[in-house]
PDB file of N, CA and C in Angstrom:
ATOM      1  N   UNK A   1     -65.564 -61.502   1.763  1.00  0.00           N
ATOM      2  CA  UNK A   1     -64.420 -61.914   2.537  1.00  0.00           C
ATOM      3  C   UNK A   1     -64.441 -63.435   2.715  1.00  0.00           C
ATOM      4  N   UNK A   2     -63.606 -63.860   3.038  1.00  0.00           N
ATOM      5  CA  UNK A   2     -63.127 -65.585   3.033  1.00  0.00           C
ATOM      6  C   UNK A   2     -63.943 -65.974   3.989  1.00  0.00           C
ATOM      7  N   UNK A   3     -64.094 -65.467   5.522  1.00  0.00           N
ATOM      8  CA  UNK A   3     -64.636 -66.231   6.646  1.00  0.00           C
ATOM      9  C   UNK A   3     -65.729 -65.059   6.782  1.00  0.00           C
ATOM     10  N   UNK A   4     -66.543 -64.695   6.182  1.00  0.00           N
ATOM     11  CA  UNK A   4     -67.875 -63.833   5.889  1.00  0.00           C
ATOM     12  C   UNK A   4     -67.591 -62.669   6.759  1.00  0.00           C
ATOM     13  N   UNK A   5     -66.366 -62.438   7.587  1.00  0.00           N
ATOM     14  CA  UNK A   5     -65.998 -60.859   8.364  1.00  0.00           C
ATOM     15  C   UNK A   5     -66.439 -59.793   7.298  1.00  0.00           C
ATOM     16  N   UNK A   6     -66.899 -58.967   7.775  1.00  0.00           N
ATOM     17  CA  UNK A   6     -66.841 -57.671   7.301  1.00  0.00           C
ATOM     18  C   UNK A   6     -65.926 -56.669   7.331  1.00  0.00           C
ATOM     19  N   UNK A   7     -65.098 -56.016   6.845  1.00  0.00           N
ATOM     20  CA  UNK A   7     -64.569 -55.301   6.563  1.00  0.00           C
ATOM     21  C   UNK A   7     -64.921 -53.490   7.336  1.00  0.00           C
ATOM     22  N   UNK A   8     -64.249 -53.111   8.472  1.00  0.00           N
ATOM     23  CA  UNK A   8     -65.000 -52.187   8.774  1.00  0.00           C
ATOM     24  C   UNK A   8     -63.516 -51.038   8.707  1.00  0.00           C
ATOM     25  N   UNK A   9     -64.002 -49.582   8.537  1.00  0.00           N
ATOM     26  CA  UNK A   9     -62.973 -48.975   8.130  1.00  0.00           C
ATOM     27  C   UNK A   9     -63.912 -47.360   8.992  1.00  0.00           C
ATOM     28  N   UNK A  10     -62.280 -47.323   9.701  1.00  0.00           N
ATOM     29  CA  UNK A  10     -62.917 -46.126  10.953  1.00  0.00           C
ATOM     30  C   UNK A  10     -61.284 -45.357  11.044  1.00  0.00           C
ATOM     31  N   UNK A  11     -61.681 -43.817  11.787  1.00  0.00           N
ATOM     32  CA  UNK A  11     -60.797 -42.964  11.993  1.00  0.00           C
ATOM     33  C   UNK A  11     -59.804 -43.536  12.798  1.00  0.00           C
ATOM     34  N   UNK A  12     -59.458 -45.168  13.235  1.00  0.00           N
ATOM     35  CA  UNK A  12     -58.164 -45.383  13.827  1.00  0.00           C
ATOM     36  C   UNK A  12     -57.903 -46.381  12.521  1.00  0.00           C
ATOM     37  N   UNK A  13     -58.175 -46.173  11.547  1.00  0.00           N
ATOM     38  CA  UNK A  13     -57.378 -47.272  10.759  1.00  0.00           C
ATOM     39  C   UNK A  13     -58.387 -48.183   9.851  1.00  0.00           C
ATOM     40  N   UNK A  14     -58.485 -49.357   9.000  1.00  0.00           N
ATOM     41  CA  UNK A  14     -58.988 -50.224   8.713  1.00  0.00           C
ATOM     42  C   UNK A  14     -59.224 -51.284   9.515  1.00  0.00           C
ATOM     43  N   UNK A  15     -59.773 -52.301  10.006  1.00  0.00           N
ATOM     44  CA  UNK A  15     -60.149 -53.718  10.294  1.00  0.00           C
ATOM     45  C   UNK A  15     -60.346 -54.500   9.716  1.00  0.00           C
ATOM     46  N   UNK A  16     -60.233 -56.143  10.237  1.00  0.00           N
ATOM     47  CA  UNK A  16     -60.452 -57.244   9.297  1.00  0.00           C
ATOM     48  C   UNK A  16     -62.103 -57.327   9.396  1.00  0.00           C
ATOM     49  N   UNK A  17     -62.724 -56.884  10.872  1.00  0.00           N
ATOM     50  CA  UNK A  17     -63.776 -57.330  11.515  1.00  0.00           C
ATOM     51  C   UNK A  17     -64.584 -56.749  12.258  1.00  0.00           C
ATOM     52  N   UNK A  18     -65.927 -56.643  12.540  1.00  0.00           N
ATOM     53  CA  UNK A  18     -66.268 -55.832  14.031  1.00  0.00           C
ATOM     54  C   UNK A  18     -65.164 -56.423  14.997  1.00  0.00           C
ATOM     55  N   UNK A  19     -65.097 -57.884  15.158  1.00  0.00           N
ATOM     56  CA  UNK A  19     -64.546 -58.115  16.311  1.00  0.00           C
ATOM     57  C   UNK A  19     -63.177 -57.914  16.641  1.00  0.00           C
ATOM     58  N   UNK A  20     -62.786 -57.279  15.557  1.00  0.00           N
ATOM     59  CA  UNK A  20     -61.319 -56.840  15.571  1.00  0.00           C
ATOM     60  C   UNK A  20     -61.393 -55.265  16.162  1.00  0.00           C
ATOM     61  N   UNK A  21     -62.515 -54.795  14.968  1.00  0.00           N
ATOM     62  CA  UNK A  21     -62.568 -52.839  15.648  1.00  0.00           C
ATOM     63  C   UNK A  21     -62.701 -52.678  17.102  1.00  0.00           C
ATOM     64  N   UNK A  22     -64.011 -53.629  17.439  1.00  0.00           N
ATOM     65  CA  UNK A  22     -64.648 -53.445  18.810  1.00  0.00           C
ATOM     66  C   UNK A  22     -63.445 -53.725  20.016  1.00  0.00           C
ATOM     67  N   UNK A  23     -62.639 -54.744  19.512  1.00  0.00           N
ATOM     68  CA  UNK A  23     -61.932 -55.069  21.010  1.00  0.00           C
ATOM     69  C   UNK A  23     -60.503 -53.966  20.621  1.00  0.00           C
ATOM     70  N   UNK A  24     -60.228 -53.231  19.785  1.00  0.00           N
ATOM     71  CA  UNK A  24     -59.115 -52.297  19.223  1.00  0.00           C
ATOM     72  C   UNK A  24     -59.933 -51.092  20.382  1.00  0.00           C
ATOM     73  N   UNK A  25     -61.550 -50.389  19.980  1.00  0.00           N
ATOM     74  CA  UNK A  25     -61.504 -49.926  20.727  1.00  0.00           C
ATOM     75  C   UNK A  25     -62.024 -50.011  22.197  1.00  0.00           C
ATOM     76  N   UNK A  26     -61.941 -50.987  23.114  1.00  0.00           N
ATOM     77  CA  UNK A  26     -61.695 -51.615  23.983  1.00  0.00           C
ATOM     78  C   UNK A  26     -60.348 -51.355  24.734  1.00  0.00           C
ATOM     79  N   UNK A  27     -59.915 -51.944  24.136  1.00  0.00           N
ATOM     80  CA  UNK A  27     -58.042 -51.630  24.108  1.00  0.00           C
ATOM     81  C   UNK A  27     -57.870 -49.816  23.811  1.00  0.00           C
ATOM     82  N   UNK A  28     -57.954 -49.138  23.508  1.00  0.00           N
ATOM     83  CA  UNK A  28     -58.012 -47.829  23.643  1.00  0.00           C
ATOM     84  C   UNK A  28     -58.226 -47.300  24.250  1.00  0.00           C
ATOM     85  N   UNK A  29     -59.625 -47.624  25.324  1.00  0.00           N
ATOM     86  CA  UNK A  29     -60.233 -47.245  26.801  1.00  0.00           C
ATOM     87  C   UNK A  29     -59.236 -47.452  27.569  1.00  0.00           C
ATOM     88  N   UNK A  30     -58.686 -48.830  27.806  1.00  0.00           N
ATOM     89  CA  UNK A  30     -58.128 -49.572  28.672  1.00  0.00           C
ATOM     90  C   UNK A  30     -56.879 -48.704  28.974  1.00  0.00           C
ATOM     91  N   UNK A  31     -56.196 -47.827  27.628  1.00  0.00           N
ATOM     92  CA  UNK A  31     -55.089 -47.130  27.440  1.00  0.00           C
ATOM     93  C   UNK A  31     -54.795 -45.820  27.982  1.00  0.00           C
ATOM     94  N   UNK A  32     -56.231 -45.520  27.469  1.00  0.00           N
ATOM     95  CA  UNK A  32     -56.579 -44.023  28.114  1.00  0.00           C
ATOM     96  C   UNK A  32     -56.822 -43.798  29.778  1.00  0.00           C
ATOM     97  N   UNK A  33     -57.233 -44.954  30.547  1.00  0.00           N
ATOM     98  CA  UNK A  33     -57.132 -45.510  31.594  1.00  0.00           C
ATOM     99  C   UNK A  33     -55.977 -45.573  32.758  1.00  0.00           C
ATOM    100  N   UNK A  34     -55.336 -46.615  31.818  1.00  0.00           N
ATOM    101  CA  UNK A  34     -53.626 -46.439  32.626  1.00  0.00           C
ATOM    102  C   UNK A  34     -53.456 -47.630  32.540  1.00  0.00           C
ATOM    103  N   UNK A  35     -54.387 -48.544  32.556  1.00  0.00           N
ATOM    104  CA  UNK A  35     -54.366 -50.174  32.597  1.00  0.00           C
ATOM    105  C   UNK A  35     -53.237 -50.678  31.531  1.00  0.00           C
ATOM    106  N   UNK A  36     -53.102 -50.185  30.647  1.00  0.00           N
ATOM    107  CA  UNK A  36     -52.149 -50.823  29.433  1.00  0.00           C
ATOM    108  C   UNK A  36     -51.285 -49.761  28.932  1.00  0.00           C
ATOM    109  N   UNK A  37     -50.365 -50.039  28.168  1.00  0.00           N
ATOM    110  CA  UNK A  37     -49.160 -49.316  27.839  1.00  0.00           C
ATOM    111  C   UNK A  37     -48.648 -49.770  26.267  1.00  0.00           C
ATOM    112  N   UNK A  38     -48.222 -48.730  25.566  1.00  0.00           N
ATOM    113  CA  UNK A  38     -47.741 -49.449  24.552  1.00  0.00           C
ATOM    114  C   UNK A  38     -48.596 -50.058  23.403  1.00  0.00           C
ATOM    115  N   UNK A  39     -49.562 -49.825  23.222  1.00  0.00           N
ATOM    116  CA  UNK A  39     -50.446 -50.189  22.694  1.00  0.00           C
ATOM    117  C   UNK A  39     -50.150 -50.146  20.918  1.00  0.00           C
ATOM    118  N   UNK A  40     -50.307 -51.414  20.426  1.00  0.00           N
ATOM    119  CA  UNK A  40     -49.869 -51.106  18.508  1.00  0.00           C
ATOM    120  C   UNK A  40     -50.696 -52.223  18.025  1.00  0.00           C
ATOM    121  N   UNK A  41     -50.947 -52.521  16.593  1.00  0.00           N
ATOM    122  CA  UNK A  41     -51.483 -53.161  15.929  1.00  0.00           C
ATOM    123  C   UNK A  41     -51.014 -53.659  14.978  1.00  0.00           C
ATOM    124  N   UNK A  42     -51.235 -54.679  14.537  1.00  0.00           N
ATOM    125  CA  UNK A  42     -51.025 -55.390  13.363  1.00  0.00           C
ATOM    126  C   UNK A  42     -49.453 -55.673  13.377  1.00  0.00           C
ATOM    127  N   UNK A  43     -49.025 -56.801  14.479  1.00  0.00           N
ATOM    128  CA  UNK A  43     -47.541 -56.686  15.163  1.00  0.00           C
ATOM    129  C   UNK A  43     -47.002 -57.795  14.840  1.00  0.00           C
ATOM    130  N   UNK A  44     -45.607 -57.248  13.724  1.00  0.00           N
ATOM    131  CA  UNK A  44     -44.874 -59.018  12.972  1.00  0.00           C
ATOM    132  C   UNK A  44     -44.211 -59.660  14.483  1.00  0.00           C
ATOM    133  N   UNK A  45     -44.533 -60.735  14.274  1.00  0.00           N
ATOM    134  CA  UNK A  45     -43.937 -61.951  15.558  1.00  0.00           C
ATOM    135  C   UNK A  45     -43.308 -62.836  14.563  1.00  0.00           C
ATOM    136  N   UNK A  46     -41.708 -62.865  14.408  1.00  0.00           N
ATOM    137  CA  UNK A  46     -40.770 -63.432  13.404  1.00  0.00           C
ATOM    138  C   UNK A  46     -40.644 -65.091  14.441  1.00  0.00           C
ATOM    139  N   UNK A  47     -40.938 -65.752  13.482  1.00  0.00           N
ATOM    140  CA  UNK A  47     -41.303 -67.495  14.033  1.00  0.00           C
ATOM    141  C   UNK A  47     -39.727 -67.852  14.122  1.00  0.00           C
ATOM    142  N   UNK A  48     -38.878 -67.297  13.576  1.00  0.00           N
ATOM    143  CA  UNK A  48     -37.663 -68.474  13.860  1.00  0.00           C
ATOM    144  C   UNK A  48     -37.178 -69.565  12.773  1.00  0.00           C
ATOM    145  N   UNK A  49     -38.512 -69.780  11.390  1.00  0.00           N
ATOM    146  CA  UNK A  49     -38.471 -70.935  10.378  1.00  0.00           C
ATOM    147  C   UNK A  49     -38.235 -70.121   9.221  1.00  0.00           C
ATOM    148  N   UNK A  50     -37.546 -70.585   8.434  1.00  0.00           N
ATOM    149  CA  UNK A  50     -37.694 -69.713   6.812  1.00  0.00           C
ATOM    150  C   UNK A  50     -38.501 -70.796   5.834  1.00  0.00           C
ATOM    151  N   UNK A  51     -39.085 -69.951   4.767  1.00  0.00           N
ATOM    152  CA  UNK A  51     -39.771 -71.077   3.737  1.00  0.00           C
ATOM    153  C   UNK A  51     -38.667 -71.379   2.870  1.00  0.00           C
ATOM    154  N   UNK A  52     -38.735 -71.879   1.571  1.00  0.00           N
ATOM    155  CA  UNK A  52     -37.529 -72.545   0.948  1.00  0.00           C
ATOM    156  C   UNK A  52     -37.274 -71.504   0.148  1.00  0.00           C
ATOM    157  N   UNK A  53     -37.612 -70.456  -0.093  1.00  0.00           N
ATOM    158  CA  UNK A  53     -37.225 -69.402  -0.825  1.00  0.00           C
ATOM    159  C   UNK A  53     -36.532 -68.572   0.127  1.00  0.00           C
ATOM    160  N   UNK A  54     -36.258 -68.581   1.186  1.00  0.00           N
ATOM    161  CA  UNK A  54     -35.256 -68.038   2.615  1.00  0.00           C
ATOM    162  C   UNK A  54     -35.880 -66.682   3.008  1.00  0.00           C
ATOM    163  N   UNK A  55     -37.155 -66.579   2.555  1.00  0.00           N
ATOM    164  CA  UNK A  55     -38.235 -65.949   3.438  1.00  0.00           C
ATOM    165  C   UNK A  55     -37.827 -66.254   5.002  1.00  0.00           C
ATOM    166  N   UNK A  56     -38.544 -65.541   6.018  1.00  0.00           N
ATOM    167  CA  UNK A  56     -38.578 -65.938   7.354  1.00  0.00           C
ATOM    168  C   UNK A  56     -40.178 -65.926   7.417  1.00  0.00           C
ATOM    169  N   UNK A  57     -40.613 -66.812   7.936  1.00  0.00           N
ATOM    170  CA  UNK A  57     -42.133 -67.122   8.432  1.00  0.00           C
ATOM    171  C   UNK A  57     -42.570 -66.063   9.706  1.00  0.00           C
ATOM    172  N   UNK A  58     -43.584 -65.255   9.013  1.00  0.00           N
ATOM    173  CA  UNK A  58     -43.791 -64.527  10.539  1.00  0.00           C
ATOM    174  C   UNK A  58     -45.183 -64.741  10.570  1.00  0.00           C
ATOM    175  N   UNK A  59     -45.972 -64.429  11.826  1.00  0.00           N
ATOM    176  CA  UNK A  59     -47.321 -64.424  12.434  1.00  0.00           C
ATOM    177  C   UNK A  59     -47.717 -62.734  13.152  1.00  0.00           C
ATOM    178  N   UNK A  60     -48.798 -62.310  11.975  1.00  0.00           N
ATOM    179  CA  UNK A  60     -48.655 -61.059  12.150  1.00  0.00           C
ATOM    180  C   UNK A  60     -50.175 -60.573  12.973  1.00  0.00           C
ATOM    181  N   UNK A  61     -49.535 -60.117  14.618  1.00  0.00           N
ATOM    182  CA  UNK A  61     -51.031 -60.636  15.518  1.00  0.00           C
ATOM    183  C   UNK A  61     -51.306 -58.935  15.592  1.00  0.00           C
ATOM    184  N   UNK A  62     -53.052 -58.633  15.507  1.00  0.00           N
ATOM    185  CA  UNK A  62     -53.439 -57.673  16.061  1.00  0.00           C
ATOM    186  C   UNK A  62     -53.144 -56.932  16.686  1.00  0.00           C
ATOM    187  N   UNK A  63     -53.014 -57.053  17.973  1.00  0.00           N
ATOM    188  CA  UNK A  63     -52.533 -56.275  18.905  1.00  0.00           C
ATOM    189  C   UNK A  63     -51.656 -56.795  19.726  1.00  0.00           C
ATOM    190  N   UNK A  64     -50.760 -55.670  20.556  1.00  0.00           N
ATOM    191  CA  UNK A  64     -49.425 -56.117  21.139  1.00  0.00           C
ATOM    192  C   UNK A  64     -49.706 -54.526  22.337  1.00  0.00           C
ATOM    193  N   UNK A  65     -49.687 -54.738  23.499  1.00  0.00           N
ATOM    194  CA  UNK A  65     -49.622 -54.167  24.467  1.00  0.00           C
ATOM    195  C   UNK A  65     -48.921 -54.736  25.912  1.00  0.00           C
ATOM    196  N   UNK A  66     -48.660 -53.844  26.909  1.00  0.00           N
ATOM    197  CA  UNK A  66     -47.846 -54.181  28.085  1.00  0.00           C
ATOM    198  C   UNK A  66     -48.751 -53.819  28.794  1.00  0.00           C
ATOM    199  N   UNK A  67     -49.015 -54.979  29.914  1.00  0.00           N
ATOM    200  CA  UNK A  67     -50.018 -54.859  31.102  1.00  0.00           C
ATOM    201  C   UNK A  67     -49.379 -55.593  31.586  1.00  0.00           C
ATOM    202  N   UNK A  68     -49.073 -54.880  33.088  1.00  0.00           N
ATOM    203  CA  UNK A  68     -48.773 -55.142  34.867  1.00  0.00           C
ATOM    204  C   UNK A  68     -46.861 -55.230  33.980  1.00  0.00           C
ATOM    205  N   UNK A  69     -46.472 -54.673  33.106  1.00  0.00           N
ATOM    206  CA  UNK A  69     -44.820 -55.297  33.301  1.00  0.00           C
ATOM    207  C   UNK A  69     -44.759 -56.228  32.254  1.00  0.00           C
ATOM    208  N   UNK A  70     -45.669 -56.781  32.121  1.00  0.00           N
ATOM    209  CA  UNK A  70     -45.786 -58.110  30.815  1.00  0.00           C
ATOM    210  C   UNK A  70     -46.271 -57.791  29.791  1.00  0.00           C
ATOM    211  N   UNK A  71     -45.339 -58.127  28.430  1.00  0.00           N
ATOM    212  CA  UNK A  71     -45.976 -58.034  26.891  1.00  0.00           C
ATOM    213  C   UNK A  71     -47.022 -59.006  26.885  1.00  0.00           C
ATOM    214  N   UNK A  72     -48.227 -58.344  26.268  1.00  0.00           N
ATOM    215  CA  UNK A  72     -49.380 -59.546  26.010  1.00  0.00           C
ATOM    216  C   UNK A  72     -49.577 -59.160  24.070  1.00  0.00           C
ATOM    217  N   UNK A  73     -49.813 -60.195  23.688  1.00  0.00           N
ATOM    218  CA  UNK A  73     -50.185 -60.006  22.322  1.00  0.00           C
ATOM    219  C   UNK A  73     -51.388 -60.653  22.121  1.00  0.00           C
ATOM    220  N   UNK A  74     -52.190 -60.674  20.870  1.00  0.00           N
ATOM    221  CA  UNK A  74     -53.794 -61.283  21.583  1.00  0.00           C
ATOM    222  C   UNK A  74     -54.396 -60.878  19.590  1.00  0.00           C
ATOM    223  N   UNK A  75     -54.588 -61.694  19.050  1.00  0.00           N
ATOM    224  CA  UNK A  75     -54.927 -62.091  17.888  1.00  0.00           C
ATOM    225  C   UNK A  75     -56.977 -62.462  17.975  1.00  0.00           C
ATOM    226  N   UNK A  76     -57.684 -61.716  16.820  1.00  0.00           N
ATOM    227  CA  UNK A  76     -58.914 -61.644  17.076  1.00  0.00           C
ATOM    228  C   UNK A  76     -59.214 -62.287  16.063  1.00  0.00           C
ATOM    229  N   UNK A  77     -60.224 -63.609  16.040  1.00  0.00           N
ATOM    230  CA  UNK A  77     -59.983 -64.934  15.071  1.00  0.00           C
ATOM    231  C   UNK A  77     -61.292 -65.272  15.600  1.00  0.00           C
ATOM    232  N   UNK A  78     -62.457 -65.160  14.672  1.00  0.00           N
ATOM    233  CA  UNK A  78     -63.452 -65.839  14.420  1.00  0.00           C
ATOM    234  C   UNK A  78     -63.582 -67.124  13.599  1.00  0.00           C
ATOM    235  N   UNK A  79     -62.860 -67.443  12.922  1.00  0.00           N
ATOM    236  CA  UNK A  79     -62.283 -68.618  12.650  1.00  0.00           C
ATOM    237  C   UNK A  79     -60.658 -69.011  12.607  1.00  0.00           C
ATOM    238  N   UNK A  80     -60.155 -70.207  13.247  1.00  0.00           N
ATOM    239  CA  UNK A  80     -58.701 -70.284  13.119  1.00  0.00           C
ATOM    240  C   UNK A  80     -58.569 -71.463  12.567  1.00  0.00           C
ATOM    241  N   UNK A  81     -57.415 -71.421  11.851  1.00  0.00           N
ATOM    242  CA  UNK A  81     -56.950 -71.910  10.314  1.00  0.00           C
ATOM    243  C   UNK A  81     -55.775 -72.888  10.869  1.00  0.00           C
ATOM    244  N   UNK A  82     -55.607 -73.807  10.292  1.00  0.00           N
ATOM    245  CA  UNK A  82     -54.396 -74.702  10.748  1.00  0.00           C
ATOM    246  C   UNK A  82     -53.373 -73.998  10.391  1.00  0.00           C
ATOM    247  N   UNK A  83     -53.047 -72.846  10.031  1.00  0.00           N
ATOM    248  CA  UNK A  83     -51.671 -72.782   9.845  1.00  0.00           C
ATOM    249  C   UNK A  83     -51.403 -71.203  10.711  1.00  0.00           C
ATOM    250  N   UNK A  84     -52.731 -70.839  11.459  1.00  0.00           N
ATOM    251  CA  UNK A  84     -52.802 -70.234  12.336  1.00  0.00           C
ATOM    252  C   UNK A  84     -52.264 -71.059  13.833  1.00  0.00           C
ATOM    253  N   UNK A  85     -52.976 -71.713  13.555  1.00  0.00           N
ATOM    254  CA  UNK A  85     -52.834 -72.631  15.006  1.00  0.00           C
ATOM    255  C   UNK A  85     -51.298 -73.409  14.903  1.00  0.00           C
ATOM    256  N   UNK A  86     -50.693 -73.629  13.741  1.00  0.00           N
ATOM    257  CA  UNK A  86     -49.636 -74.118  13.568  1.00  0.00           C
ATOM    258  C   UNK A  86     -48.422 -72.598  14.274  1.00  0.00           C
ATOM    259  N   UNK A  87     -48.764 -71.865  13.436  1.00  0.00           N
ATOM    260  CA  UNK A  87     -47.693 -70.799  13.870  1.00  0.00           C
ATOM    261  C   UNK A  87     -48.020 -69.834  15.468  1.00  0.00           C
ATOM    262  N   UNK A  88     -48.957 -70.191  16.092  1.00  0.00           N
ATOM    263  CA  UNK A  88     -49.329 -69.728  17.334  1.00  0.00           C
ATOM    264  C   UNK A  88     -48.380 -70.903  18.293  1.00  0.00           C
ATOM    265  N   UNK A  89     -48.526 -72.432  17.624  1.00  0.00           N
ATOM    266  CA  UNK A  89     -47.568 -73.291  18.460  1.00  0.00           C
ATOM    267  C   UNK A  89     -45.953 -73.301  18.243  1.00  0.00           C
ATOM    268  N   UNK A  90     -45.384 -72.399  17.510  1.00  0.00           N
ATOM    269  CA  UNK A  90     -44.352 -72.311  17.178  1.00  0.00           C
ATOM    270  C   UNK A  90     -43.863 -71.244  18.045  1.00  0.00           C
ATOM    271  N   UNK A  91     -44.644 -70.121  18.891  1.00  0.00           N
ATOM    272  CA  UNK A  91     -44.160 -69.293  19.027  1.00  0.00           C
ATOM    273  C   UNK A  91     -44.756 -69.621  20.533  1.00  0.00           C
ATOM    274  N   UNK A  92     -45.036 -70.330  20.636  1.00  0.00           N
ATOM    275  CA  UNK A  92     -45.499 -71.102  22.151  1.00  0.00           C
ATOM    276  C   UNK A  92     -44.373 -71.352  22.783  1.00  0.00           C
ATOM    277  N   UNK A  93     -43.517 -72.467  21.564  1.00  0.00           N
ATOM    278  CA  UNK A  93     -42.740 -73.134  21.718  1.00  0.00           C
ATOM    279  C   UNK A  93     -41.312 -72.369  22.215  1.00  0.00           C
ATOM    280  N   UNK A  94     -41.391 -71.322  21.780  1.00  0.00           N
ATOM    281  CA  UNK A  94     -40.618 -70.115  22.156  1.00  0.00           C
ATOM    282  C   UNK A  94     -40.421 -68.820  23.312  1.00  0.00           C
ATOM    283  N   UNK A  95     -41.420 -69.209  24.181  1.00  0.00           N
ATOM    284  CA  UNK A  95     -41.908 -68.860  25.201  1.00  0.00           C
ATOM    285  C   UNK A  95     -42.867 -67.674  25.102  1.00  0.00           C
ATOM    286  N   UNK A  96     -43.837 -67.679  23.445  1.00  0.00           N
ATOM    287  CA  UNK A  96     -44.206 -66.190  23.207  1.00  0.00           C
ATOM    288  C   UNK A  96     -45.599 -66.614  23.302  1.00  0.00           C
ATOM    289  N   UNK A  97     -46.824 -66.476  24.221  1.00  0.00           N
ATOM    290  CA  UNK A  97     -48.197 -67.142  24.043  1.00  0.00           C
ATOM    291  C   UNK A  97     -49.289 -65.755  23.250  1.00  0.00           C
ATOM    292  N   UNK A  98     -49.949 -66.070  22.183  1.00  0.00           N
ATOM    293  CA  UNK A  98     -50.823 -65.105  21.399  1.00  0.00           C
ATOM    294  C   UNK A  98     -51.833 -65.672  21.570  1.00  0.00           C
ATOM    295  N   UNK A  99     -53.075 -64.739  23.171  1.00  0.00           N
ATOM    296  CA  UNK A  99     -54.382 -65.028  22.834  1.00  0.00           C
ATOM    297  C   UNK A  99     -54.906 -64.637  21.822  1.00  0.00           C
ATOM    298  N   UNK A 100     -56.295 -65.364  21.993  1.00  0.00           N
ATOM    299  CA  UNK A 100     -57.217 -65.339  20.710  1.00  0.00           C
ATOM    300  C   UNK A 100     -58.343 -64.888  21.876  1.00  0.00           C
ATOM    301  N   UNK A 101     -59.096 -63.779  20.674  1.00  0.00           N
ATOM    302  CA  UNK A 101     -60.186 -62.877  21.105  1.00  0.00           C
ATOM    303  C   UNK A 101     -61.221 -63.366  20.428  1.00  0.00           C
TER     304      UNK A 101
END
């Protein structure tokens, strides 16, 4: 793999990462709980820019859940890439904030 992640592959799906599986099932507890709502993965966030081929630029974050009333989205990044960090400020800019795990 590019940033030495491992590749882990389990009965909810594939991962990029442990640190992607582990906080997925994290987020599953949390669900089963009551704490969170809505719970999905691997969630297109459409930026608003097209490339010159009239593509639309999207940022496609991990997870996307509702806690207390509020959408939280939350991207799991052992290394972040300038064009990560570029399209996380685009959607900042938009009033949409994507932590990083």
């Amino acid at each position: 793999m590019k940033y030495r992640n491992v590749k882990q592959i389990t009965k909810d799906g594939n991962f990029d990462s442990k640190l992607e599986r582990n906080h997925w099932h994290m987020l599953k507890l949390r669900e089963f709980a009551g704490e969170i709502t809505n719970l999905e993965r691997q969630v297109r966030l459409r930026l608003g820019v097209h490339y010159d081929n009239g593509r639309e630029a999207v940022l496609i974050v991990d997870f996307a859940y509702r806690e207390k009333g509020e959408q939280v989205y939350e991207d799991a990044k052992g290394f972040e890439t300038a064009v990560s960090k570029l399209k996380r400020a685009i959607l900042r800019g938009r009033g949409i904030e994507v932590k990083l795990i």
